[in-house]
C-alpha atoms as a PDB file:
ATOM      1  CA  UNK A   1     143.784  80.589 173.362  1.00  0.00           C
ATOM      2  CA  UNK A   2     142.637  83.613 175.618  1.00  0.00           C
ATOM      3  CA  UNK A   3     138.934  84.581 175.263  1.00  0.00           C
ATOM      4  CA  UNK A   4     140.536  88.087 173.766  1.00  0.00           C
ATOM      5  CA  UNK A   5     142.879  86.623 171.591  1.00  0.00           C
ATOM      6  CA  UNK A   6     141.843  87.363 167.687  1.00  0.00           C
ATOM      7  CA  UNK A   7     141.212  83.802 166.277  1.00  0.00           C
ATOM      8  CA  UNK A   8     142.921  84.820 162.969  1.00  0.00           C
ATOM      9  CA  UNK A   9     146.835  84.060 165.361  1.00  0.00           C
ATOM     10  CA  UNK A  10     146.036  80.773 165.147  1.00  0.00           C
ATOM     11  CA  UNK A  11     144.360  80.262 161.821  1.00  0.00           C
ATOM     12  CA  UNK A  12     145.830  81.804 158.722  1.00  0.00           C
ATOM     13  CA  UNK A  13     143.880  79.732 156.472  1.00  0.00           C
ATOM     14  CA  UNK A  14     142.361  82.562 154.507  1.00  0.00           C
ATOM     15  CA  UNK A  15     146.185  83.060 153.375  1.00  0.00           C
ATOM     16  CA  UNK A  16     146.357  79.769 152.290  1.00  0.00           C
ATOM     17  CA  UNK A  17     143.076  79.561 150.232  1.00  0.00           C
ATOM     18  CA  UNK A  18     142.333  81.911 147.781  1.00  0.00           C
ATOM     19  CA  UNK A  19     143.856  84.131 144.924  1.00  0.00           C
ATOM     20  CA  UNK A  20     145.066  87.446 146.112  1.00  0.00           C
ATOM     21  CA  UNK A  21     144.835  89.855 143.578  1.00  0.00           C
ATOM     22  CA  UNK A  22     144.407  94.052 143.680  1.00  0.00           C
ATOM     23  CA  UNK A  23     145.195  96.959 142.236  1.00  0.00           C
ATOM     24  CA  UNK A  24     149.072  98.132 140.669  1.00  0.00           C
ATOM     25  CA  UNK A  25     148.345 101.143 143.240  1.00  0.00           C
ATOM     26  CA  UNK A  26     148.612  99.565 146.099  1.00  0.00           C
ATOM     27  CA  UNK A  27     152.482  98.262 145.548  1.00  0.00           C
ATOM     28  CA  UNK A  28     154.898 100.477 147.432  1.00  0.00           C
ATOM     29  CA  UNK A  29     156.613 101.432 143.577  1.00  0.00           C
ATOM     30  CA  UNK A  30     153.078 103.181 142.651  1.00  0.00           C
ATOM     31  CA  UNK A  31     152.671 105.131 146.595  1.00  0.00           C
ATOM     32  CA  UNK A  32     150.914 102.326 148.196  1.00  0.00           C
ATOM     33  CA  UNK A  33     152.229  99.892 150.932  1.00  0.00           C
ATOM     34  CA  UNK A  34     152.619  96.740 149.370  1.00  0.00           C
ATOM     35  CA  UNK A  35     156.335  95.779 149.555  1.00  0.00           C
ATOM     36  CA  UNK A  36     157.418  94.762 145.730  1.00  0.00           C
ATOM     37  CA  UNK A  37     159.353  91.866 146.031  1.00  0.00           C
ATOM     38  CA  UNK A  38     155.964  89.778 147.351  1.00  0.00           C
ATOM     39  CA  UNK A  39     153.682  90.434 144.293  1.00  0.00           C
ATOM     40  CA  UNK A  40     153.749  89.938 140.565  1.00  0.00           C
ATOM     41  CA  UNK A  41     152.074  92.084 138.118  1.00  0.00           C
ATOM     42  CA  UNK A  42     149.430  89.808 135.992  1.00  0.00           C
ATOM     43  CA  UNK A  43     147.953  92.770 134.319  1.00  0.00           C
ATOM     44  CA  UNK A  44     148.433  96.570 133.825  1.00  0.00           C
ATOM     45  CA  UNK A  45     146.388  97.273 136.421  1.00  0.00           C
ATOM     46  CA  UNK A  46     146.384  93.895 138.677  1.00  0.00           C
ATOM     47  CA  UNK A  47     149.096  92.796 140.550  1.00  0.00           C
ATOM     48  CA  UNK A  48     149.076  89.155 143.066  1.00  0.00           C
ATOM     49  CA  UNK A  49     150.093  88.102 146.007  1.00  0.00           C
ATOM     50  CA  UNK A  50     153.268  85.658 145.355  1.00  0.00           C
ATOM     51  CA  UNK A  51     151.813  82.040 146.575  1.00  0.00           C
ATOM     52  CA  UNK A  52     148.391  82.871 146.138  1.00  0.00           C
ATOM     53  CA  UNK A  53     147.925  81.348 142.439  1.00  0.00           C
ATOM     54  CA  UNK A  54     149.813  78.074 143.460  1.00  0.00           C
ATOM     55  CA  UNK A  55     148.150  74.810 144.245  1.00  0.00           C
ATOM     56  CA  UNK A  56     147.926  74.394 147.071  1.00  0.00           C
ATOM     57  CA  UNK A  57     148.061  78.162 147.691  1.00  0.00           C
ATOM     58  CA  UNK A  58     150.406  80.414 150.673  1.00  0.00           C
ATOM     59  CA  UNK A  59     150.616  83.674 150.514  1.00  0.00           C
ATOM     60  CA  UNK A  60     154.494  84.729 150.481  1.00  0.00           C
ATOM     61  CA  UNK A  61     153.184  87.079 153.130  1.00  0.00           C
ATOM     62  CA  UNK A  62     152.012  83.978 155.720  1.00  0.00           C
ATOM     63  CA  UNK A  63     154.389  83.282 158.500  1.00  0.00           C
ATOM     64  CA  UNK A  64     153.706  79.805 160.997  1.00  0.00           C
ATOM     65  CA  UNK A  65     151.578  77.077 160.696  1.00  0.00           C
ATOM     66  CA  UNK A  66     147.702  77.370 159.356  1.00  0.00           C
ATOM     67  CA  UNK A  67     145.454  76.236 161.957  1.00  0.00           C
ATOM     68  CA  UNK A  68     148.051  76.199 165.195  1.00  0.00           C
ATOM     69  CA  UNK A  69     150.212  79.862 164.836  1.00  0.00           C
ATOM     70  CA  UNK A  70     149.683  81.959 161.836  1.00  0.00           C
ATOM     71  CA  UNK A  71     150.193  85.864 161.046  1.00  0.00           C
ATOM     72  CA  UNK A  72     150.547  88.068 158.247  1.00  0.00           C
ATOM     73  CA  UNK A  73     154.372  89.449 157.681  1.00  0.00           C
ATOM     74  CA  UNK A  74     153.099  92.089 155.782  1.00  0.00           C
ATOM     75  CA  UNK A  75     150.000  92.847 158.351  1.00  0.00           C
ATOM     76  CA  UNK A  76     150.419  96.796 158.128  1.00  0.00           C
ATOM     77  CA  UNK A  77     151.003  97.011 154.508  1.00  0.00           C
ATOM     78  CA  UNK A  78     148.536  94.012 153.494  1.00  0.00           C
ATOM     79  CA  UNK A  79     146.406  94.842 149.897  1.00  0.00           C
ATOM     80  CA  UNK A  80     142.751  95.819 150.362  1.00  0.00           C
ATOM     81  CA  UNK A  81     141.174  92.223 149.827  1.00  0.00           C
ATOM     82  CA  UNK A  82     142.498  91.330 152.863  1.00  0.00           C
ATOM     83  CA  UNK A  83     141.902  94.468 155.048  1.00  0.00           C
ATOM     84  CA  UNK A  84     137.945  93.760 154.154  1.00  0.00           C
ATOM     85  CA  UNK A  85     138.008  90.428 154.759  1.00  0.00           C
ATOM     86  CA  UNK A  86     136.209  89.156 157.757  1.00  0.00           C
ATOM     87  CA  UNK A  87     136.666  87.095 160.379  1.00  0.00           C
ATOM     88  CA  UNK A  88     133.328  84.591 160.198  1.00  0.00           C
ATOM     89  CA  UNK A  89     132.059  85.475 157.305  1.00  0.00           C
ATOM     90  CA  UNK A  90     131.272  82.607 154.510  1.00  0.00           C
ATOM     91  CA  UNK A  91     134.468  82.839 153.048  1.00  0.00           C
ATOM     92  CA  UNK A  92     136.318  82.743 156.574  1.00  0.00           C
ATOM     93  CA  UNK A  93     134.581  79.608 157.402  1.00  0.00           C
ATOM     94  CA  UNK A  94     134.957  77.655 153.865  1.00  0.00           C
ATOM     95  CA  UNK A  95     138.724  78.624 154.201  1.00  0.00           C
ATOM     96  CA  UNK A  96     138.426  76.910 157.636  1.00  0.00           C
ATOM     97  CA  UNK A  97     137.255  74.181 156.524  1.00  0.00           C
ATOM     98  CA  UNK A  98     139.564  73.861 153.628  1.00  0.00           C
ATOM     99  CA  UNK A  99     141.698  73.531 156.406  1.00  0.00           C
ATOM    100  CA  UNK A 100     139.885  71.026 158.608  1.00  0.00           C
ATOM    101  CA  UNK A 101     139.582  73.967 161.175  1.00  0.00           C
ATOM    102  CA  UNK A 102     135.706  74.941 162.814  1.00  0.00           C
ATOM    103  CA  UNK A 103     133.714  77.373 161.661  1.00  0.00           C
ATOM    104  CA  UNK A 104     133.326  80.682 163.223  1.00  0.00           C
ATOM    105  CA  UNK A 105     130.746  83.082 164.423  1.00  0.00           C
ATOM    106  CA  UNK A 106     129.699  85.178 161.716  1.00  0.00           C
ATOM    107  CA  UNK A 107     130.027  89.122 162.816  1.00  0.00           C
ATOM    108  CA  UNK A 108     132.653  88.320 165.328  1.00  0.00           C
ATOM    109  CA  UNK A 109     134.281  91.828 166.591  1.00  0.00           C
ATOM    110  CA  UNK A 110     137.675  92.455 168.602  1.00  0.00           C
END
């Protein structure tokens, strides 16, 4: 990996961790950008990623292999929980590890 390569095209393990969920207004149906067909609805107001309440999870979303060559399908139209989440950051790093991958810096920028 290039020093200026973004460390999340070879991890993906945040997509294959945790529960997924955000608001109805952010599917593509209600104006937002989240294509339909790769979330459920689980309440009036919440809808999930597909993959993300499974054990183990995936996102439907996740394309490649966590920890070698990962990426988002949906990167552009992604829900809000993962345009905040950060690189390095506690949850970033237990995801990581999850995975068996290292830790990162915490308040890495690119």
């Amino acid at each position: 990996m290039s020093e200026s390569a973004h460390p999340c095209l070879t991890c993906g393990a945040c997509c294959a961790s945790f529960r997924v969920d955000f608001s109805v207004h952010e599917m593509q149906e209600m104006g937002g950008t989240v294509p339909g067909g790769l979330a459920v609805e689980v309440t009036e107001s919440t809808c999930r990623m597909r993959g993300t309440d499974h054990v183990p999870a995936r996102c439907a979303a996740l394309t490649g292999t966590v920890g070698e060559k990962a990426a988002c399908g949906i990167y552009e139209w992604r829900p809000s929980p993962c345009r905040e989440f950060e690189a390095g950051d506690h949850a970033c790093n237990k995801a990581r590890t999850r995975h068996g991958l290292p830790p990162l810096a915490e308040g890495l920028v690119f």
